[in-house]
C-alpha atoms as a PDB file:
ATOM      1  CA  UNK A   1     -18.135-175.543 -88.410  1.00  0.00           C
ATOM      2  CA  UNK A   2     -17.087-178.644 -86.722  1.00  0.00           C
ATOM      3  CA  UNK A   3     -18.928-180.971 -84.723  1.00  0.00           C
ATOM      4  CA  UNK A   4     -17.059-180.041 -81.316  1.00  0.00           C
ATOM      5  CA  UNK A   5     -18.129-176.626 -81.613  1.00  0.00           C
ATOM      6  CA  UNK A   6     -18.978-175.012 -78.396  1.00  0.00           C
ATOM      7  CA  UNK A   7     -20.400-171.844 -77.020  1.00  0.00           C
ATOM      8  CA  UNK A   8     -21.763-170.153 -74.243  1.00  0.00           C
ATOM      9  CA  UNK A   9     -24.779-167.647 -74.622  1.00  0.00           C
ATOM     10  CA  UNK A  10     -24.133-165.381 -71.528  1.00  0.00           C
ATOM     11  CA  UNK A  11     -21.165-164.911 -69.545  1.00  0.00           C
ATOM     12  CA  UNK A  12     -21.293-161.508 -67.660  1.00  0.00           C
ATOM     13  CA  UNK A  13     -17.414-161.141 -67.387  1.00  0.00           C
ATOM     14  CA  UNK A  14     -17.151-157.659 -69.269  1.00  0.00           C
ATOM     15  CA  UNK A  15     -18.558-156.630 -65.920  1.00  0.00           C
ATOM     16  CA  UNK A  16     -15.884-157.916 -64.149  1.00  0.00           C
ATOM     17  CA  UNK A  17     -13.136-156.679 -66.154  1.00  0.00           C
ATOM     18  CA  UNK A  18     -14.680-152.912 -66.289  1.00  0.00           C
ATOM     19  CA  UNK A  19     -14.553-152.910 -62.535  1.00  0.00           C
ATOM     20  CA  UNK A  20     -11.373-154.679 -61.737  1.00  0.00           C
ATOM     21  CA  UNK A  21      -8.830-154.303 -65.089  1.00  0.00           C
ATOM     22  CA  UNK A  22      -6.006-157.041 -66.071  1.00  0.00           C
ATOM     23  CA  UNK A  23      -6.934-159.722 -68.688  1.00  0.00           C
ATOM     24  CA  UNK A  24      -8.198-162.861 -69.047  1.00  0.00           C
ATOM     25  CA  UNK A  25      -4.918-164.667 -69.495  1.00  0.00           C
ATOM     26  CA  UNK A  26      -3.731-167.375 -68.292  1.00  0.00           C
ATOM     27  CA  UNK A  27      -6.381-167.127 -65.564  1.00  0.00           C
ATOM     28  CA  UNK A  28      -8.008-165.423 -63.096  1.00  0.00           C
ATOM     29  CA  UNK A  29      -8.783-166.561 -59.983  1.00  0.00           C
ATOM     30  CA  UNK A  30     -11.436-163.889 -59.106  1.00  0.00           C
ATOM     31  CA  UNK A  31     -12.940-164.483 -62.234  1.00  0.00           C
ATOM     32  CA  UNK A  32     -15.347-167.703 -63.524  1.00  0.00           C
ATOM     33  CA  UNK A  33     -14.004-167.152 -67.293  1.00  0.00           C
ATOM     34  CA  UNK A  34     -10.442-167.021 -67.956  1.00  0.00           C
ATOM     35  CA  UNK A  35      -8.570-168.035 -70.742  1.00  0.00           C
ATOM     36  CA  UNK A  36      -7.065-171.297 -69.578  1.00  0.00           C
ATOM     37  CA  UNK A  37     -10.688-172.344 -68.665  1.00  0.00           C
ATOM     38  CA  UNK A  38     -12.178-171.428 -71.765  1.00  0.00           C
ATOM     39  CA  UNK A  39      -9.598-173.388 -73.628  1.00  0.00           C
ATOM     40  CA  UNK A  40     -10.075-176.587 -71.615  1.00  0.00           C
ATOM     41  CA  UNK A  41     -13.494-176.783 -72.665  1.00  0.00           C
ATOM     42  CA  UNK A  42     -13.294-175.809 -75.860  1.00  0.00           C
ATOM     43  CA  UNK A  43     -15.082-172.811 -75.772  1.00  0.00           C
ATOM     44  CA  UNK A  44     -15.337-171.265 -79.548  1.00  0.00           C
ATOM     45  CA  UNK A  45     -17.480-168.320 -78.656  1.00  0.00           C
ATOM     46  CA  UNK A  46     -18.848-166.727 -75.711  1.00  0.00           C
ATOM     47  CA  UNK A  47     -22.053-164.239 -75.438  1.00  0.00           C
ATOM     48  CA  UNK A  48     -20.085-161.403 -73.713  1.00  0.00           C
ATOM     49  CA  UNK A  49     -23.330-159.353 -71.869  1.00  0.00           C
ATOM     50  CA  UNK A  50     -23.047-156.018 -71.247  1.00  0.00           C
ATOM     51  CA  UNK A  51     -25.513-156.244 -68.362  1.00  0.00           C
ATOM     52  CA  UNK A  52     -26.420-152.869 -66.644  1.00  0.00           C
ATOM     53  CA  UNK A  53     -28.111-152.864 -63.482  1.00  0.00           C
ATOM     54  CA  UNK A  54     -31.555-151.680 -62.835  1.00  0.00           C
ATOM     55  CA  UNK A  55     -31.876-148.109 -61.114  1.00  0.00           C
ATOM     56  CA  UNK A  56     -28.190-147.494 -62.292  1.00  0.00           C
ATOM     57  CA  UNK A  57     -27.480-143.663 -62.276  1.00  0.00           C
ATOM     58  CA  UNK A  58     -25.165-143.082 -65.886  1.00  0.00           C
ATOM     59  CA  UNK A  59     -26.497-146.491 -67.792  1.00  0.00           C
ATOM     60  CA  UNK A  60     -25.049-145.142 -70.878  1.00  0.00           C
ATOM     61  CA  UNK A  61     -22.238-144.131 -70.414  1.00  0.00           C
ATOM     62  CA  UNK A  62     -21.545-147.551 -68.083  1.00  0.00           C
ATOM     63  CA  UNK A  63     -22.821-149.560 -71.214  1.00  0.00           C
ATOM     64  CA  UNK A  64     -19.989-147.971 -73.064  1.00  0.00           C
ATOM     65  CA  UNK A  65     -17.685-148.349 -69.836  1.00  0.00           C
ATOM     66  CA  UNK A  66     -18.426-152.353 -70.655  1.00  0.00           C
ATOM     67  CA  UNK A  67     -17.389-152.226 -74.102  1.00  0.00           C
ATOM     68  CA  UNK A  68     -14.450-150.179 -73.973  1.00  0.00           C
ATOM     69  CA  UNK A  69     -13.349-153.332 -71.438  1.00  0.00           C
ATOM     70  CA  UNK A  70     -14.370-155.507 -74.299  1.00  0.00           C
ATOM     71  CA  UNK A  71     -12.389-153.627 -77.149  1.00  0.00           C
ATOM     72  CA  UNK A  72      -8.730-154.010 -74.614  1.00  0.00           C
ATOM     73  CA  UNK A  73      -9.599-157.826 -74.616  1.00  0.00           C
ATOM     74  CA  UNK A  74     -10.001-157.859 -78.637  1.00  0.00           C
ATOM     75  CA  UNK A  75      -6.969-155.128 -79.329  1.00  0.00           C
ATOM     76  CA  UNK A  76      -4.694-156.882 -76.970  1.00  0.00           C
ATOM     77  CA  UNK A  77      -2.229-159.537 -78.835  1.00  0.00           C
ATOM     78  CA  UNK A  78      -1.325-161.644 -75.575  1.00  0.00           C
ATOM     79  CA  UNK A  79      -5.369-162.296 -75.221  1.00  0.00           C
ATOM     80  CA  UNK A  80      -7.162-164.936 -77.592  1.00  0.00           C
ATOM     81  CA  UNK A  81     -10.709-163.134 -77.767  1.00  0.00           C
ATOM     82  CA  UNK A  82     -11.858-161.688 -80.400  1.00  0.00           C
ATOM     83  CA  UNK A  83     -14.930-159.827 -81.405  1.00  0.00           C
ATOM     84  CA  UNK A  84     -17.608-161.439 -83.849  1.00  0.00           C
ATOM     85  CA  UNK A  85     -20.754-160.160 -85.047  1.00  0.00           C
ATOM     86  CA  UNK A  86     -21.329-162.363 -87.562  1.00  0.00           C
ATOM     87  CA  UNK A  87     -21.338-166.336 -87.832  1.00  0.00           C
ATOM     88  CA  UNK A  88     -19.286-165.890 -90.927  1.00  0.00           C
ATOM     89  CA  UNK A  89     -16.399-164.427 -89.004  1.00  0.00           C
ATOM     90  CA  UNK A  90     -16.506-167.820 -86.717  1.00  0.00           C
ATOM     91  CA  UNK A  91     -14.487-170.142 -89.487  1.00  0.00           C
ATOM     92  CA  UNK A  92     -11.314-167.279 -89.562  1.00  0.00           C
ATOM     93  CA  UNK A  93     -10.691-167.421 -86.006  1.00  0.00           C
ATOM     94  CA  UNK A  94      -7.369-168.907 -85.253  1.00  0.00           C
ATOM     95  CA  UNK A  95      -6.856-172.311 -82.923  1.00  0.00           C
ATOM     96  CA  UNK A  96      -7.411-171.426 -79.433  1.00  0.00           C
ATOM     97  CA  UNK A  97      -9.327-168.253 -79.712  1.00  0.00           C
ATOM     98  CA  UNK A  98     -12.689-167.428 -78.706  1.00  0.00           C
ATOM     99  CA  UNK A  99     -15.466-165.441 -80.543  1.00  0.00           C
ATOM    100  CA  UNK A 100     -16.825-162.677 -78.292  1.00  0.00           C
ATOM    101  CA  UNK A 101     -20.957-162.043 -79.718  1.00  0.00           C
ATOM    102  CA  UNK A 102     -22.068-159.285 -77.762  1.00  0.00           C
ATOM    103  CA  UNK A 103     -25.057-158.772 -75.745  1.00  0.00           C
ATOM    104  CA  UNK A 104     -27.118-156.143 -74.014  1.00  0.00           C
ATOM    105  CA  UNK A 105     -28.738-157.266 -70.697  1.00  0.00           C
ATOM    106  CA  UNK A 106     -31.077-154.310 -69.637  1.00  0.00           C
ATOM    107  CA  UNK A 107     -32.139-152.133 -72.784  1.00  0.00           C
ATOM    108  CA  UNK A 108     -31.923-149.029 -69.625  1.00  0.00           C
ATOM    109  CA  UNK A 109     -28.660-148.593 -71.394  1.00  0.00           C
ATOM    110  CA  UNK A 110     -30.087-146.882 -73.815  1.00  0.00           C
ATOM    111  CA  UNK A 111     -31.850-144.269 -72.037  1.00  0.00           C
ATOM    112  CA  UNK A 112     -34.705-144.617 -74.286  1.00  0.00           C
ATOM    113  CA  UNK A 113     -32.896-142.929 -77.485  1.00  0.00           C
ATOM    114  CA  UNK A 114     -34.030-145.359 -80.022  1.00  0.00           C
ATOM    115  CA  UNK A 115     -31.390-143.757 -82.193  1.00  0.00           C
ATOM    116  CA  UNK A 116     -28.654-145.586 -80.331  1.00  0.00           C
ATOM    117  CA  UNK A 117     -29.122-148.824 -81.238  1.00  0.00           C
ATOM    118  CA  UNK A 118     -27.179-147.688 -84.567  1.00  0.00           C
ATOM    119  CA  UNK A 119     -24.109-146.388 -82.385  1.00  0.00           C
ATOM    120  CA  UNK A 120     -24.155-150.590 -80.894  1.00  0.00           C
ATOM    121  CA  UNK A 121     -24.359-151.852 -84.187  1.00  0.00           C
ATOM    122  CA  UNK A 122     -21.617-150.320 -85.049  1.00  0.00           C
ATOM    123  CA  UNK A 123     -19.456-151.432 -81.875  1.00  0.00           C
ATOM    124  CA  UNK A 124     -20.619-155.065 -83.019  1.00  0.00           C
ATOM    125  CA  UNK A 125     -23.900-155.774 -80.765  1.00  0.00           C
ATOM    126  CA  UNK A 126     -26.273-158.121 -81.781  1.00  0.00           C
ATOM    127  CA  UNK A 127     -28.816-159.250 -79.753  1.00  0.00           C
ATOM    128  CA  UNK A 128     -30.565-157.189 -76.996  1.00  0.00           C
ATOM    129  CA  UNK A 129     -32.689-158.128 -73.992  1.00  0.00           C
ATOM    130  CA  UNK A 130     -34.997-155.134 -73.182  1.00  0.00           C
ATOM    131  CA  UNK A 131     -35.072-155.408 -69.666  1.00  0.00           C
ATOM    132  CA  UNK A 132     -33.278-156.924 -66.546  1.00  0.00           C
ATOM    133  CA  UNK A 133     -35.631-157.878 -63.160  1.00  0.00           C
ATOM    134  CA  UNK A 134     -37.427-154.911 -63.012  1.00  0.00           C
ATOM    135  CA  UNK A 135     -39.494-152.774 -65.403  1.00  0.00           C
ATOM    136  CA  UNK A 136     -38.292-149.469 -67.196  1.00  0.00           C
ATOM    137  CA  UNK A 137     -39.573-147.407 -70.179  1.00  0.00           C
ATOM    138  CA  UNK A 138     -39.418-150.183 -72.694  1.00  0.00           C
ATOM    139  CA  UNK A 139     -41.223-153.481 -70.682  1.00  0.00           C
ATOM    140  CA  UNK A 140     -41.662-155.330 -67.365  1.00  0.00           C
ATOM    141  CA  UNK A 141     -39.082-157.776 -66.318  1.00  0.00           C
ATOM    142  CA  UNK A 142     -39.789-161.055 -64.242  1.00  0.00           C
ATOM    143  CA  UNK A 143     -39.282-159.653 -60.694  1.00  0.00           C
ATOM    144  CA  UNK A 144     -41.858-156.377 -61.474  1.00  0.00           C
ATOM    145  CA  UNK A 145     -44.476-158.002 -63.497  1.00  0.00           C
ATOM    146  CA  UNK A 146     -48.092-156.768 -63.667  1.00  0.00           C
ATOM    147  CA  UNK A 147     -49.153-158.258 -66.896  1.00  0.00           C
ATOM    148  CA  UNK A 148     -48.674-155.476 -68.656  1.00  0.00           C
ATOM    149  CA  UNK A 149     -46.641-155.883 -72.183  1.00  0.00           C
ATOM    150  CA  UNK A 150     -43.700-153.952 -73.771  1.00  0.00           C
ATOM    151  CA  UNK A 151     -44.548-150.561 -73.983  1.00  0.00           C
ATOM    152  CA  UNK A 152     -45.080-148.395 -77.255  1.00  0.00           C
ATOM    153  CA  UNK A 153     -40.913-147.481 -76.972  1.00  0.00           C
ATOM    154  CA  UNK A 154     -40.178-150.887 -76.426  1.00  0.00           C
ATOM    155  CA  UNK A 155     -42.306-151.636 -79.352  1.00  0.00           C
ATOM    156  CA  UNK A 156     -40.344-148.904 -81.452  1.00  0.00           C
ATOM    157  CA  UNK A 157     -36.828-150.440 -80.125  1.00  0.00           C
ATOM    158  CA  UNK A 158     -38.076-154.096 -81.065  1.00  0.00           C
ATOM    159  CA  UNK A 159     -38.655-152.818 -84.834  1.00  0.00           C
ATOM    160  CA  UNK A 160     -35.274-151.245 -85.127  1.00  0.00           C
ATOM    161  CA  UNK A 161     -33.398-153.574 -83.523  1.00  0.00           C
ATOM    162  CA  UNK A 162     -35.024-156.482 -85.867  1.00  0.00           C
ATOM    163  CA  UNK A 163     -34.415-154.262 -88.903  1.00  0.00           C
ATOM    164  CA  UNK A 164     -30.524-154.104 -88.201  1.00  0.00           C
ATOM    165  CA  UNK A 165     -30.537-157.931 -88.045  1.00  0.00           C
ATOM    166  CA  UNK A 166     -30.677-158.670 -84.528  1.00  0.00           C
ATOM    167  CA  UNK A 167     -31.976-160.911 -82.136  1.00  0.00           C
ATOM    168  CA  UNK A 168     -34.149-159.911 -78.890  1.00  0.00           C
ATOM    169  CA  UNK A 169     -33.093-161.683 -75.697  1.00  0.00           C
ATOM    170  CA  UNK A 170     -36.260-162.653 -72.922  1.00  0.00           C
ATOM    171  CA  UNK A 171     -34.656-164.446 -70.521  1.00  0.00           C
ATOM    172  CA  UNK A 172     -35.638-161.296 -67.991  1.00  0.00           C
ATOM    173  CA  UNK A 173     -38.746-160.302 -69.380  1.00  0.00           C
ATOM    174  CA  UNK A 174     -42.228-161.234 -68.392  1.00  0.00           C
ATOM    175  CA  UNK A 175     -44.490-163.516 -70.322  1.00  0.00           C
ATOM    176  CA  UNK A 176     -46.854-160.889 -71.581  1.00  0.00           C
ATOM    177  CA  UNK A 177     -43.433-159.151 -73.107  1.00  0.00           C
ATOM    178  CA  UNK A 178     -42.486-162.284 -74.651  1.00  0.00           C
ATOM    179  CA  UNK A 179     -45.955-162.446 -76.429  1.00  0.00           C
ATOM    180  CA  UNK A 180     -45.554-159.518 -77.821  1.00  0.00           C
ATOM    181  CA  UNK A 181     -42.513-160.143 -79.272  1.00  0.00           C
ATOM    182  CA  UNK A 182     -43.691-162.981 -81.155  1.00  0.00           C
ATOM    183  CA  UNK A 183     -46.125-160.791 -82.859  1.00  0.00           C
ATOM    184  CA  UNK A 184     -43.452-158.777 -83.702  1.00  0.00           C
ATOM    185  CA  UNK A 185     -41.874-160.970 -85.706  1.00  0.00           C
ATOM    186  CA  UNK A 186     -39.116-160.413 -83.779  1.00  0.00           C
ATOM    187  CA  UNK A 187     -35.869-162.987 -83.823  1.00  0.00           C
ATOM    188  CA  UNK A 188     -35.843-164.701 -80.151  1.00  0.00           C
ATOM    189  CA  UNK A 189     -33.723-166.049 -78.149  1.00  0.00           C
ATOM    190  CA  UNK A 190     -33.629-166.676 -74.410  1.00  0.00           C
ATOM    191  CA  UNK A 191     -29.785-166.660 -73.466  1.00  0.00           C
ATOM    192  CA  UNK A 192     -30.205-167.546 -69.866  1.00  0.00           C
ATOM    193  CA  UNK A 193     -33.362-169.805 -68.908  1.00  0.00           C
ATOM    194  CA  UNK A 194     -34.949-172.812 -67.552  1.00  0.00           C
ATOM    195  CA  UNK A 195     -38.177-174.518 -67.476  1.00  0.00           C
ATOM    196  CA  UNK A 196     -40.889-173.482 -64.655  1.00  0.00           C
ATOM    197  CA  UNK A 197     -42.330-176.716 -65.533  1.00  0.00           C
ATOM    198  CA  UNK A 198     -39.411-178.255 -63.684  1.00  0.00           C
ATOM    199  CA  UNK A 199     -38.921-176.041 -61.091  1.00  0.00           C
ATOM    200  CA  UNK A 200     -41.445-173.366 -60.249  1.00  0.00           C
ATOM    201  CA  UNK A 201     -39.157-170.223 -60.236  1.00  0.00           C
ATOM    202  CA  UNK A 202     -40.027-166.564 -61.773  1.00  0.00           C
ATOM    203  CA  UNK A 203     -36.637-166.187 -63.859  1.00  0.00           C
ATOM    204  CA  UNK A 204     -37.971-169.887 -65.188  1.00  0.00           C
ATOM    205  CA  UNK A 205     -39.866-170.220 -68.752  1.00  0.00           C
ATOM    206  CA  UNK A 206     -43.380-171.784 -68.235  1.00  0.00           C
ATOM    207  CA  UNK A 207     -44.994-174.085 -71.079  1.00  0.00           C
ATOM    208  CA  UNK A 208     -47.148-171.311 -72.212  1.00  0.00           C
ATOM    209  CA  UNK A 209     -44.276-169.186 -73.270  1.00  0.00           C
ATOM    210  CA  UNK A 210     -41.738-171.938 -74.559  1.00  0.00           C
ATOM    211  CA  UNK A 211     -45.055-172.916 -77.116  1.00  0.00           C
ATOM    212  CA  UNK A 212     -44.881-169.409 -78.618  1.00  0.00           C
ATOM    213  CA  UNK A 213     -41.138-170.007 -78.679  1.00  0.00           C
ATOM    214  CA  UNK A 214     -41.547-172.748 -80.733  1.00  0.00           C
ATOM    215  CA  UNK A 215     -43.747-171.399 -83.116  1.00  0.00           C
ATOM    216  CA  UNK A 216     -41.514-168.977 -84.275  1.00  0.00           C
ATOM    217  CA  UNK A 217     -38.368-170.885 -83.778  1.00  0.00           C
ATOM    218  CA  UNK A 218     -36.792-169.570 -80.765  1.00  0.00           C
ATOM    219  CA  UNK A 219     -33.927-170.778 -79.378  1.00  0.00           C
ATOM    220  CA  UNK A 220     -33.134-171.398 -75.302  1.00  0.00           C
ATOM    221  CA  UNK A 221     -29.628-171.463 -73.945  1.00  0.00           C
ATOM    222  CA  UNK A 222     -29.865-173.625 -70.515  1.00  0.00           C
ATOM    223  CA  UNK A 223     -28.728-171.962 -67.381  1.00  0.00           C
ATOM    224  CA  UNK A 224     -26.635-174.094 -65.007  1.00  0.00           C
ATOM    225  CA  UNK A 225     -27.219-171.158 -61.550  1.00  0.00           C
ATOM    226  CA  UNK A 226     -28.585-173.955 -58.741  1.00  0.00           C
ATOM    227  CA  UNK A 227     -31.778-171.846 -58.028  1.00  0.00           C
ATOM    228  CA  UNK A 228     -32.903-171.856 -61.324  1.00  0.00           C
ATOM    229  CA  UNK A 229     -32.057-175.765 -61.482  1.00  0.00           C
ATOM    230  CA  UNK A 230     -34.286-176.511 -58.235  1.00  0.00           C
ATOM    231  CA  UNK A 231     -33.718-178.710 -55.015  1.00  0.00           C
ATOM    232  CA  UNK A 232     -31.337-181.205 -57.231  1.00  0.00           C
ATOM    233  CA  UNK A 233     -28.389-179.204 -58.375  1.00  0.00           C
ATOM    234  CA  UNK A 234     -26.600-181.542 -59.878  1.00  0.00           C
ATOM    235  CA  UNK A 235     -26.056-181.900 -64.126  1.00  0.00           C
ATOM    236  CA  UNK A 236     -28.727-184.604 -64.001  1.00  0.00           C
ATOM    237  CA  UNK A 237     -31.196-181.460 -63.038  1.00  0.00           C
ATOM    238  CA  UNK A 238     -29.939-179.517 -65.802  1.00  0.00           C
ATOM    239  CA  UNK A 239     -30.488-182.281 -68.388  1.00  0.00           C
ATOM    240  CA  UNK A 240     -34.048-182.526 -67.142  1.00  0.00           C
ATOM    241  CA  UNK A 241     -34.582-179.142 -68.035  1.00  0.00           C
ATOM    242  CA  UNK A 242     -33.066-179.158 -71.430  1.00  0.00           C
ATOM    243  CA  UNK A 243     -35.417-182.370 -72.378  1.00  0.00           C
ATOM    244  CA  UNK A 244     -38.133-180.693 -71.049  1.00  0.00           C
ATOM    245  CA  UNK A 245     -37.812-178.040 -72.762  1.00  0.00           C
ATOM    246  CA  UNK A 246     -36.580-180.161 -76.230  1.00  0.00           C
ATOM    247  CA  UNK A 247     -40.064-181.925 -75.794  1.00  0.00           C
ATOM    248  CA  UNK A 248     -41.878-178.450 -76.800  1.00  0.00           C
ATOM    249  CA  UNK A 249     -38.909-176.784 -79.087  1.00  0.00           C
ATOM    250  CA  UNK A 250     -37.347-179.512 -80.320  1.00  0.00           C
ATOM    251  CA  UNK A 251     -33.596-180.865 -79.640  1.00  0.00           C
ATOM    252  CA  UNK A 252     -32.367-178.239 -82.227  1.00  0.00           C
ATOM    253  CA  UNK A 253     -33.721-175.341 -80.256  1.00  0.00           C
ATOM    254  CA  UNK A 254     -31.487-175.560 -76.956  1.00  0.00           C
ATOM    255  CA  UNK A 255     -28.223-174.611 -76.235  1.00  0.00           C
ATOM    256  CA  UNK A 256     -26.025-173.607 -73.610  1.00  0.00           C
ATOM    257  CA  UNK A 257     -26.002-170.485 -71.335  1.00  0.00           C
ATOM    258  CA  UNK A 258     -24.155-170.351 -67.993  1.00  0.00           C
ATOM    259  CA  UNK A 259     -24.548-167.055 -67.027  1.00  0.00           C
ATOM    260  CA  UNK A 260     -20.882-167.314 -64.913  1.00  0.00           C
ATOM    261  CA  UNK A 261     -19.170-164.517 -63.897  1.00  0.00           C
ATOM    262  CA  UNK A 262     -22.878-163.307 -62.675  1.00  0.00           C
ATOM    263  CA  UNK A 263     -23.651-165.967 -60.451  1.00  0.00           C
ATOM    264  CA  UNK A 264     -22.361-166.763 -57.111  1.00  0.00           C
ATOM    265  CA  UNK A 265     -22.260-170.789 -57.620  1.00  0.00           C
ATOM    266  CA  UNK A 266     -22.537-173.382 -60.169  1.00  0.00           C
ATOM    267  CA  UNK A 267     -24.337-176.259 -60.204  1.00  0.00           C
ATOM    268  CA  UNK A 268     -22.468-179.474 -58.641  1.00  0.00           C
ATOM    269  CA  UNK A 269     -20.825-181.458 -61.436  1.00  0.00           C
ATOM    270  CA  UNK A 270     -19.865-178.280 -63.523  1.00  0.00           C
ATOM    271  CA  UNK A 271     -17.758-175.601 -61.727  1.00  0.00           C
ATOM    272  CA  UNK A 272     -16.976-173.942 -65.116  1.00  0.00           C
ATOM    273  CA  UNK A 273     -15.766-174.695 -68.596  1.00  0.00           C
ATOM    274  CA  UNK A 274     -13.046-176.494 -67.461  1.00  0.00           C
ATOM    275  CA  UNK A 275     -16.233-179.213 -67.151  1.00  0.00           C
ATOM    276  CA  UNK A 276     -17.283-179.107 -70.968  1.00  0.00           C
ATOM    277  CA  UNK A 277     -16.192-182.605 -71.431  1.00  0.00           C
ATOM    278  CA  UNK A 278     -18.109-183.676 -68.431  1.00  0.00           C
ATOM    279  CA  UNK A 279     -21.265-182.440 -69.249  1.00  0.00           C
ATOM    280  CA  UNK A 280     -20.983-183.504 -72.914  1.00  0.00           C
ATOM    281  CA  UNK A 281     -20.605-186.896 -71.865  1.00  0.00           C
ATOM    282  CA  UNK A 282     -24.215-186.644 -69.218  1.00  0.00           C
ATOM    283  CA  UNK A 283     -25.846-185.131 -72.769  1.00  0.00           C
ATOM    284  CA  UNK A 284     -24.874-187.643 -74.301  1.00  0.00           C
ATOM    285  CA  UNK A 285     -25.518-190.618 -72.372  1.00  0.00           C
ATOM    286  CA  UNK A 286     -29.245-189.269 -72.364  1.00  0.00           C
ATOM    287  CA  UNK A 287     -29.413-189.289 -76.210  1.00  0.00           C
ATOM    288  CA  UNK A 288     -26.458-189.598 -78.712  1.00  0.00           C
ATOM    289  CA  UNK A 289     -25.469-186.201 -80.672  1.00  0.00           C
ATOM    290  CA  UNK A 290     -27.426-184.424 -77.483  1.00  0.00           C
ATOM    291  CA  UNK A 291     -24.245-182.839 -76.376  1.00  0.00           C
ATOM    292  CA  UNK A 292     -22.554-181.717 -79.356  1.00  0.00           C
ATOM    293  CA  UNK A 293     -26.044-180.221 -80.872  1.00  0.00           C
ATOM    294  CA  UNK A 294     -26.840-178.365 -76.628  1.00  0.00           C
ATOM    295  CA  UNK A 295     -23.279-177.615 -76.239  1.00  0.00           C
ATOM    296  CA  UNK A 296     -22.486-175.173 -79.568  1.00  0.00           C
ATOM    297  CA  UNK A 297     -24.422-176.935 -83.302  1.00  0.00           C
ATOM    298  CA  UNK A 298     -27.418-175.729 -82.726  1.00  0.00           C
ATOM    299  CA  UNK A 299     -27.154-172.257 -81.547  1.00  0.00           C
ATOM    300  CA  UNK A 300     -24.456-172.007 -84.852  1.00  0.00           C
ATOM    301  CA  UNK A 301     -27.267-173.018 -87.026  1.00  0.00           C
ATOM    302  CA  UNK A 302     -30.041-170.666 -85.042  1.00  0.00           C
ATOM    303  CA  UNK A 303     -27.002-167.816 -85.753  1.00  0.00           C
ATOM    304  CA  UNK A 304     -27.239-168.390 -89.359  1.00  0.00           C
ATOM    305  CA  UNK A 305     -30.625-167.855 -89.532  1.00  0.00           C
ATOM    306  CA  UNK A 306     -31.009-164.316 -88.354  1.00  0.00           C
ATOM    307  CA  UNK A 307     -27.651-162.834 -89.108  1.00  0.00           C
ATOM    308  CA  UNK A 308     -27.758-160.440 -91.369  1.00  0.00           C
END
């Protein structure tokens, strides 16, 4: 891939377009992700979540509500998004159109029928986060945590999941969780996160957990959401975090993930990709190659490691 590749980790804009229809193209005012956006900035692939919320009454068959939203993006000619499952598939993209990797954000989805993860694989999923805020049959997530660790079925989902080549995202789940999954052998990534070093907030990664990160070569995707950031919202918080967090992974191990379309504001600086050059630019004035490597390189290299 080029140098000036760039992606985002987590967008949760398949939510949006299950509940409200239409496309992504040009734009879309109600939206934080549109096509015209996405093409300002550059944007070569974007973590599409299918993000089910806890205590949700059908989260099956809304999971699948998500990705049938997903396949009318991909299927639809006029719309330059395409789904990707594979790093591989990145270099026969067209100009102008984006990679969708797909996500799960709350393994509730599932309904604990381990079985299913085979039925995702199939529709092109590739990483999975276990939990959202609170805890459910497979571990606890940040807002409901009593120490405790994944449970035996999370344990069984981890091992399946990593045999069908995919990554497990912790950017909900409590530190004891995250343990676990490094003695799992698991492949990590936190989509989503930001240091509690920096600014003392439970959705926040503290030291202890980004030094089992590092030891098996986990990768963070920065979030840019102003409480996670701390009282200075501005990009020169979000820098802060990513060196922080560079000091105990290492400047290959962070990259990029906004979370927009499931956050309410951005922080000031960045409204949305449209701002890809602009934050580039603060990366870079920190440390040369800092932006390029943050801003797509490095989670392309962390891909190739793990796909399968």
């Amino acid at each position: 891939m080029s140098q000036d590749f760039r992606a985002d980790l987590h967008v949760d804009t398949l939510s949006l377009l299950a509940e409200r229809d239409g496309g992504l193209t040009p734009r879309r005012t109600d939206f934080q992700v549109d096509t015209e956006r996405c093409q300002s900035g550059g944007i070569h692939l974007l973590g599409t979540a299918v993000f089910t919320v806890d205590g949700h009454g059908s989260p099956w068959e809304h999971c699948l509500s998500l990705l049938e939203a997903r396949d009318r993006l991909h299927q639809d000619s006029s719309e330059p998004f395409q789904i990707v499952s594979h790093p591989d598939q990145m270099s026969g993209l067209a100009a102008g159109v984006v990679g969708m990797l797909t996500t799960i954000e709350n393994g509730i989805a599932l309904e604990g029928e381990v079985q299913r993860l085979e039925i995702l694989h199939e529709r092109g999923v590739r990483v999975l986060g276990l939990v959202w805020n609170a805890a459910n049959e497979l571990g606890q997530g940040c807002h409901e945590d009593t120490g405790e660790g994944l449970t035996q079925l999370g344990k069984e989902m981890v091992r399946e999941a990593t045999s069908l080549g995919w990554a497990i995202d912790i950017s909900h789940l409590n530190p004891r969780g995250v343990l676990d999954l490094c003695e799992l052998g698991a492949t990590i990534v936190a989509t989503h996160s930001n240091s509690r070093q920096i600014h003392d907030h439970v959705r926040n990664l503290d030291d202890e957990t980004l030094r089992a990160l590092a030891a098996v070569n986990s990768l963070v995707g920065v979030n840019v959401f102003p409480p996670f950031l701390g009282g200075d919202s501005r990009t020169e918080a979000f820098v802060e975090h990513v060196l922080h967090i560079a000091g105990i992974l290492g400047e290959e191990r962070l990259a990029l993930g906004t979370d927009l379309d499931g956050i309410s504001r951005t922080m000031d600086g960045f409204r949305d990709h449209r701002d890809m050059d602009s934050l580039h630019g603060v990366l870079e004035s920190k440390k040369p190659g800092l932006g390029s490597a943050v801003l797509g390189n490095n989670f392309m290299n962390f891909w190739r490691s793990w796909a399968v």
